[in-house]
Every structure is written in structure tokens, then in C-alpha cells.
C-alpha atoms as a PDB file:
ATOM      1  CA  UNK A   1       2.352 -11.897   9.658  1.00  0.00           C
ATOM      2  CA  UNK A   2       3.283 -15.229   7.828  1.00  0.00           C
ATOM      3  CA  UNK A   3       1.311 -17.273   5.889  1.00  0.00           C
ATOM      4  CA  UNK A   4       1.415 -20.153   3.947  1.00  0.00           C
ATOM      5  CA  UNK A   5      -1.374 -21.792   1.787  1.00  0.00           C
ATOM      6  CA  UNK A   6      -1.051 -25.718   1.625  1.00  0.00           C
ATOM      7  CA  UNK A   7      -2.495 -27.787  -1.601  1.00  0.00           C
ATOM      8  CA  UNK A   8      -2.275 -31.601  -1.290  1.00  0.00           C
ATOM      9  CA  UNK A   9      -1.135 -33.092  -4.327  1.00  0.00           C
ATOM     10  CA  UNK A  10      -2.208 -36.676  -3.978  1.00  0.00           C
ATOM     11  CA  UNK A  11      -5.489 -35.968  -2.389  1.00  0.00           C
ATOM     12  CA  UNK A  12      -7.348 -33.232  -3.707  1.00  0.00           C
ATOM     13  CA  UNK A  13     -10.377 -33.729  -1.698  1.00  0.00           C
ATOM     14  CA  UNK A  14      -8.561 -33.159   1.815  1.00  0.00           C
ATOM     15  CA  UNK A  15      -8.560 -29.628   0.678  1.00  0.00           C
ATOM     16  CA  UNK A  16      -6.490 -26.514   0.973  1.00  0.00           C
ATOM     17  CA  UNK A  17      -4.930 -26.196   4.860  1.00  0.00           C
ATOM     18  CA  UNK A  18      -3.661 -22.501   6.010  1.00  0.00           C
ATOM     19  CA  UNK A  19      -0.901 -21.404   8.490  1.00  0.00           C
ATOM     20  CA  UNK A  20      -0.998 -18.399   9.868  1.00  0.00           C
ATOM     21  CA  UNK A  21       0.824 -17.624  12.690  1.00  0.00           C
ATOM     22  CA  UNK A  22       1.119 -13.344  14.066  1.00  0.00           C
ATOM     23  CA  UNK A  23       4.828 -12.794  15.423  1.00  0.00           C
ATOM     24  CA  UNK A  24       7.497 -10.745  15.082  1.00  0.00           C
ATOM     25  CA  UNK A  25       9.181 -11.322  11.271  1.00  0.00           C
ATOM     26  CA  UNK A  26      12.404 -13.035  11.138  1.00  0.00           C
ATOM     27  CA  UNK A  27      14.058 -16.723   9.587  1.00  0.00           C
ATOM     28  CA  UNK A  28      13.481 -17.695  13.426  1.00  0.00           C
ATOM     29  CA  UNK A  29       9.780 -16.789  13.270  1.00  0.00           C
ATOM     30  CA  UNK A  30       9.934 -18.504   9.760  1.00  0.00           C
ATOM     31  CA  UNK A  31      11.055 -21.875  10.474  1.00  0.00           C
ATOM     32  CA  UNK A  32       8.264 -21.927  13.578  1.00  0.00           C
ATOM     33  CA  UNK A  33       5.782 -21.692  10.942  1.00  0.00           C
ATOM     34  CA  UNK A  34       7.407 -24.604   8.613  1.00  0.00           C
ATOM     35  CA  UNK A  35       7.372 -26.803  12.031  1.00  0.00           C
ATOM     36  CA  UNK A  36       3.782 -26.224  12.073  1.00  0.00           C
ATOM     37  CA  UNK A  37       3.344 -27.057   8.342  1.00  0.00           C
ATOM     38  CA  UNK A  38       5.517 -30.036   9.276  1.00  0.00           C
ATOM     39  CA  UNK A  39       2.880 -30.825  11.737  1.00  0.00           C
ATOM     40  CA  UNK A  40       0.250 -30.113   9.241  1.00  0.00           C
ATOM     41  CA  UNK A  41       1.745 -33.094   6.789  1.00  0.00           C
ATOM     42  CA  UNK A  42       3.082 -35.192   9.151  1.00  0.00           C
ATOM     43  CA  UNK A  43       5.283 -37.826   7.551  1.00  0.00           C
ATOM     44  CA  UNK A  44       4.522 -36.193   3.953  1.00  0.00           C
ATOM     45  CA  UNK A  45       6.575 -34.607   2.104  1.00  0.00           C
ATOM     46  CA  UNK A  46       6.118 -30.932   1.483  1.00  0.00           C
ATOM     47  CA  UNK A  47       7.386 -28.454  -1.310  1.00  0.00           C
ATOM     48  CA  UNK A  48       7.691 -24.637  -0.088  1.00  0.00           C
ATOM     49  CA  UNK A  49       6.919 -22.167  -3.280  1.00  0.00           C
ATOM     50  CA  UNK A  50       8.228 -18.866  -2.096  1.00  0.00           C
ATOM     51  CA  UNK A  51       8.305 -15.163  -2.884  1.00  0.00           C
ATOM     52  CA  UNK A  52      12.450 -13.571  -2.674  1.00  0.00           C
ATOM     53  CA  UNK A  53      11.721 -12.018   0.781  1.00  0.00           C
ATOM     54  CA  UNK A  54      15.228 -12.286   2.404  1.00  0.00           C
ATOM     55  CA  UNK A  55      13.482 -14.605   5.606  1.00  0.00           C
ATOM     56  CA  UNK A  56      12.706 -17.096   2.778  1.00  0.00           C
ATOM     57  CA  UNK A  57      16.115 -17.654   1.350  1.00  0.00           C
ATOM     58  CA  UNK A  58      18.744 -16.048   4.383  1.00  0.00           C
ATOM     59  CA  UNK A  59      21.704 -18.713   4.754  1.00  0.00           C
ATOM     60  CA  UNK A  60      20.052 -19.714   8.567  1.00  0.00           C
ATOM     61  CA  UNK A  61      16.643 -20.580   6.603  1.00  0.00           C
ATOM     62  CA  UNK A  62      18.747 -22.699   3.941  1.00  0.00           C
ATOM     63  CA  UNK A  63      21.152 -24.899   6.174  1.00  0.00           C
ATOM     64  CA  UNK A  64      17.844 -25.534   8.649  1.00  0.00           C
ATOM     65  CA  UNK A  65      15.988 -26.542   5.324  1.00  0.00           C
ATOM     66  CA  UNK A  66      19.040 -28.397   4.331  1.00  0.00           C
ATOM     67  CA  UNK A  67      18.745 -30.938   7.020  1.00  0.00           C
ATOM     68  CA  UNK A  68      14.930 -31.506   6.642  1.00  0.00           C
ATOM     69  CA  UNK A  69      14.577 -34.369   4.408  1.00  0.00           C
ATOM     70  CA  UNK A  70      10.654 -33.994   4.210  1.00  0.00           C
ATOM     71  CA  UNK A  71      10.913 -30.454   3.146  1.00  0.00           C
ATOM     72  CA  UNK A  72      12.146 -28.509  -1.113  1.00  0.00           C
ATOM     73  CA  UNK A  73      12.356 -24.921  -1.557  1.00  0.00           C
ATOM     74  CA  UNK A  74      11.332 -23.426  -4.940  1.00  0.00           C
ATOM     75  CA  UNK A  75      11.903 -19.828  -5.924  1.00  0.00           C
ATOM     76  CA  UNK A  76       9.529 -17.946  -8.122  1.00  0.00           C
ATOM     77  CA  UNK A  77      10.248 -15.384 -10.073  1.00  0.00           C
ATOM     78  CA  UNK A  78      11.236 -11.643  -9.360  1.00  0.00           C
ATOM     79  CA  UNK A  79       8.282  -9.800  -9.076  1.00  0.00           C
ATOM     80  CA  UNK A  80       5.503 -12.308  -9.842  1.00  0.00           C
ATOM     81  CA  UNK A  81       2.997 -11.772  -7.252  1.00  0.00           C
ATOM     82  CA  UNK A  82       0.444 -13.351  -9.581  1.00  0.00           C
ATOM     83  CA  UNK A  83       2.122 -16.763  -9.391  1.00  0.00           C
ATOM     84  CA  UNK A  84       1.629 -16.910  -5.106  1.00  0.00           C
ATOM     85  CA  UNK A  85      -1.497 -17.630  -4.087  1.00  0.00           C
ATOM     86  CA  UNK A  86      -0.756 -16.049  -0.535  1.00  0.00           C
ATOM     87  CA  UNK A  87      -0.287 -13.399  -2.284  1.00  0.00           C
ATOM     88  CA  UNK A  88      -3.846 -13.421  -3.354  1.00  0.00           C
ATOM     89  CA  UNK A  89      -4.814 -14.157  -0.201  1.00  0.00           C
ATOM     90  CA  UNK A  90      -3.783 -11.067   1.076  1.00  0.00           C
ATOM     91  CA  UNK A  91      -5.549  -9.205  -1.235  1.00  0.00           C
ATOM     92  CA  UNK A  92      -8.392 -10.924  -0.648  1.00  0.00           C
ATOM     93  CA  UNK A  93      -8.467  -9.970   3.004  1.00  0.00           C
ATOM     94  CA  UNK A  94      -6.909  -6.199   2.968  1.00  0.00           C
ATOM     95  CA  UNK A  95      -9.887  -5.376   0.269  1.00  0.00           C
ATOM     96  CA  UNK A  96     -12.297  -6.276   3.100  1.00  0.00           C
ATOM     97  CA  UNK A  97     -11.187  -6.740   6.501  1.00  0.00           C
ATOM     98  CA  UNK A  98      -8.509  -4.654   5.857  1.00  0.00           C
ATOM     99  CA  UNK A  99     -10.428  -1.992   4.003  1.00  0.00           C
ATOM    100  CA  UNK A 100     -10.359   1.647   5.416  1.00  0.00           C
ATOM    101  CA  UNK A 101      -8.979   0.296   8.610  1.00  0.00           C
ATOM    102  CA  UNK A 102      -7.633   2.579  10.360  1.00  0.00           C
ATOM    103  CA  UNK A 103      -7.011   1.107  14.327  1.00  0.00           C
ATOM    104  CA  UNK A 104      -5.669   2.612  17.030  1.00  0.00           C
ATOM    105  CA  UNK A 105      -3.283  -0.574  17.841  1.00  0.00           C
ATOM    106  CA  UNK A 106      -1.542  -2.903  16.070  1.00  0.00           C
ATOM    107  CA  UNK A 107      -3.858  -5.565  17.880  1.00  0.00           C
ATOM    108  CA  UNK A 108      -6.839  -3.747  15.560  1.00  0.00           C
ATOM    109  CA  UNK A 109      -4.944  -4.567  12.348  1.00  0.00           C
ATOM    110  CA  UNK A 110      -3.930  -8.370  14.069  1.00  0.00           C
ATOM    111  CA  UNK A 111      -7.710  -8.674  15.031  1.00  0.00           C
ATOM    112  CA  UNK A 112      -9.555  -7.693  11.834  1.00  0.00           C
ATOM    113  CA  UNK A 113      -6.463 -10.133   9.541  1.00  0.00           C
ATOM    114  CA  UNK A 114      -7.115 -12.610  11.548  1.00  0.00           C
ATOM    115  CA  UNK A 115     -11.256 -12.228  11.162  1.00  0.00           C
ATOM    116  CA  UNK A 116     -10.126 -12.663   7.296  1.00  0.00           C
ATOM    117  CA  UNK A 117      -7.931 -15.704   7.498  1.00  0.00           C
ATOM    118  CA  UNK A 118     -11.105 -17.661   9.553  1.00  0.00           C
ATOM    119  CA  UNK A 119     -13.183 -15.969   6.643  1.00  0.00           C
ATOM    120  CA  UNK A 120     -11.136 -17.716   3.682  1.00  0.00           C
ATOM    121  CA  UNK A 121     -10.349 -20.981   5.696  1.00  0.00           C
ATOM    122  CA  UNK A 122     -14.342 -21.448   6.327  1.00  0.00           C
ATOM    123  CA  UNK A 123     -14.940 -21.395   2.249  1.00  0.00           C
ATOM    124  CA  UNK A 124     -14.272 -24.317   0.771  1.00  0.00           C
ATOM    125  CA  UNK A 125     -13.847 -22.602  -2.652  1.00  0.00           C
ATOM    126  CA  UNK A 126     -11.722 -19.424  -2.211  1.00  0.00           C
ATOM    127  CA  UNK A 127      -8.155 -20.866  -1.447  1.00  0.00           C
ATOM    128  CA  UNK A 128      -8.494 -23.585  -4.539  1.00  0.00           C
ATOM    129  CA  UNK A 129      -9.773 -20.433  -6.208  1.00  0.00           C
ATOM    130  CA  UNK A 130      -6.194 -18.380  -5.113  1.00  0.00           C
ATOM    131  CA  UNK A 131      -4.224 -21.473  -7.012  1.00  0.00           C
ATOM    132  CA  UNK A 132      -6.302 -21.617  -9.917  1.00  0.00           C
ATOM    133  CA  UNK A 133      -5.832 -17.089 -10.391  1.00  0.00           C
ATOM    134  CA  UNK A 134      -1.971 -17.839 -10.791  1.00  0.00           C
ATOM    135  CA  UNK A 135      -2.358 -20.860 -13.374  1.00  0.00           C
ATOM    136  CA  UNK A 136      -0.092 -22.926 -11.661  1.00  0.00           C
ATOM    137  CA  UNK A 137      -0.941 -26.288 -11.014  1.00  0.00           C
ATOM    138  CA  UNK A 138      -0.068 -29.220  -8.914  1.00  0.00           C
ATOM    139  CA  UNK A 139       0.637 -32.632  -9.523  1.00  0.00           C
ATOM    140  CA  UNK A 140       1.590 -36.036  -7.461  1.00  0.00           C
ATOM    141  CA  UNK A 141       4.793 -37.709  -7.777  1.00  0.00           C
ATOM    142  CA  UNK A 142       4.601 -40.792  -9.288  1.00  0.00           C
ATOM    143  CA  UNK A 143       5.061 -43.774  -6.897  1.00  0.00           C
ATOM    144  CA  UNK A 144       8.248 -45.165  -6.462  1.00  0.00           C
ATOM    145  CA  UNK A 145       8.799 -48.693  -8.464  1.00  0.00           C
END
């Protein structure tokens, strides 16, 4: 499971957007998801804020980011779940749809994550609330003179 929890800067009121695509983990499976957020922004540009999971920052994942000019990386910091907001997403949905699972398939677990992300992407509050938990804060770019 990927996800990634999108803020837009310049427009506040266009609200948080979520990708969350269920495949098999790998930079392959990772850069299908950034297509989608490309899709999601189309013709903005987008800053990724990532955990260190190896998918994020393998050398495939950083020459195919190197060539997409609408697309920055940023790190955080070693063990800082607090500062990702996906992070708290997941927390969000393994302490209820998640809670005392216990399926007999993998499709179960797929099933009752997905019946979380449609939970959070319905409220209007909870994902601003995920950015707000981890103090960071987002701001536009100037325009260009």
C-alpha cells in the first residue's frame, strides 16, 4: 500500500487530494503512483515530502525524478513519523478499520484500508487536520517577476 496526501499551496480551498493505489511495493509501483499525482496537478508543480523507505530514494526513483521537471524530493528526518501526515493517516485508519482485524485474506486487510481511505477522503477536516498534528506548514512560491 502507497499513499500520498496532497496539500495545495496556492489554493487552500481546493482541499487536500489522496492517492492511494494497492500493488505490490517496489520504485516501479512508486513512480505509478507519482504519474497519478502528476495527473492529480496537471501542469503544477509538485513537491514530494518523504519518509527514508529505500522505494523513496533507490537510484531508479532518483534518475526518473531527475528528468521530471514538475516534480522536488525532500527528505525528512530519520525517524520522524510525526512530521508525515501519511503517517497519521495510517494511524488514523489501523485504530479503526484496521482494529482487531484479523481476515482470512489479504483482500480482508485491502478491503477494510480501503473502507478507511474513502472514510478520511469524505471529511473535509481530517487530512488538513493530519498536516496541522506535524506543525509543518505550507506556503506558495512567490510569482515569478
Amino acid at each position: 500500500m502507497a499513499a500520498a496526501l496532497g496539500y495545495h499551496a496556492a489554493d487552500p480551498e481546493r482541499g487536500p487530494r489522496l492517492c492511494f493505489p494497492l500493488k505490490p511495493g517496489s520504485t516501479t509501483s512508486l513512480i505509478e503512483v507519482l504519474e497519478q499525482i502528476k495527473t492529480f496537478y496537471a501542469g503544477e508543480s509538485v513537491v514530494l515530502v518523504g519518509d527514508g523507505l529505500s522505494a523513496h530514494w533507490s537510484r531508479g526513483m532518483r534518475a526518473w525524478v531527475a528528468e521530471r521537471d514538475w516534480l522536488t524530493l525532500e527528505r525528512l528526518p530519520a525517524y520522524a513519523p510525526e512530521l508525515n501526515p501519511v503517517d497519521l493517516l495510517w494511524s488514523a485508519i489501523k485504530t479503526c478499520e484496521l482494529a482487531n482485524l484479523a481476515g482470512d485474506h489479504l483482500a480482508d486487510v485491502a478491503d477494510a484500508a480501503e473502507r478507511g481511505i474513502h472514510r478520511v477522503c469524505y471529511s473535509e477536516q481530517l487530512p488538513w487536520s493530519f498536516l496541522t498534528h506535524t506543525g509543518l506548514a505550507i506556503h506558495p512560491q512567490p510569482p515569478k517577476n
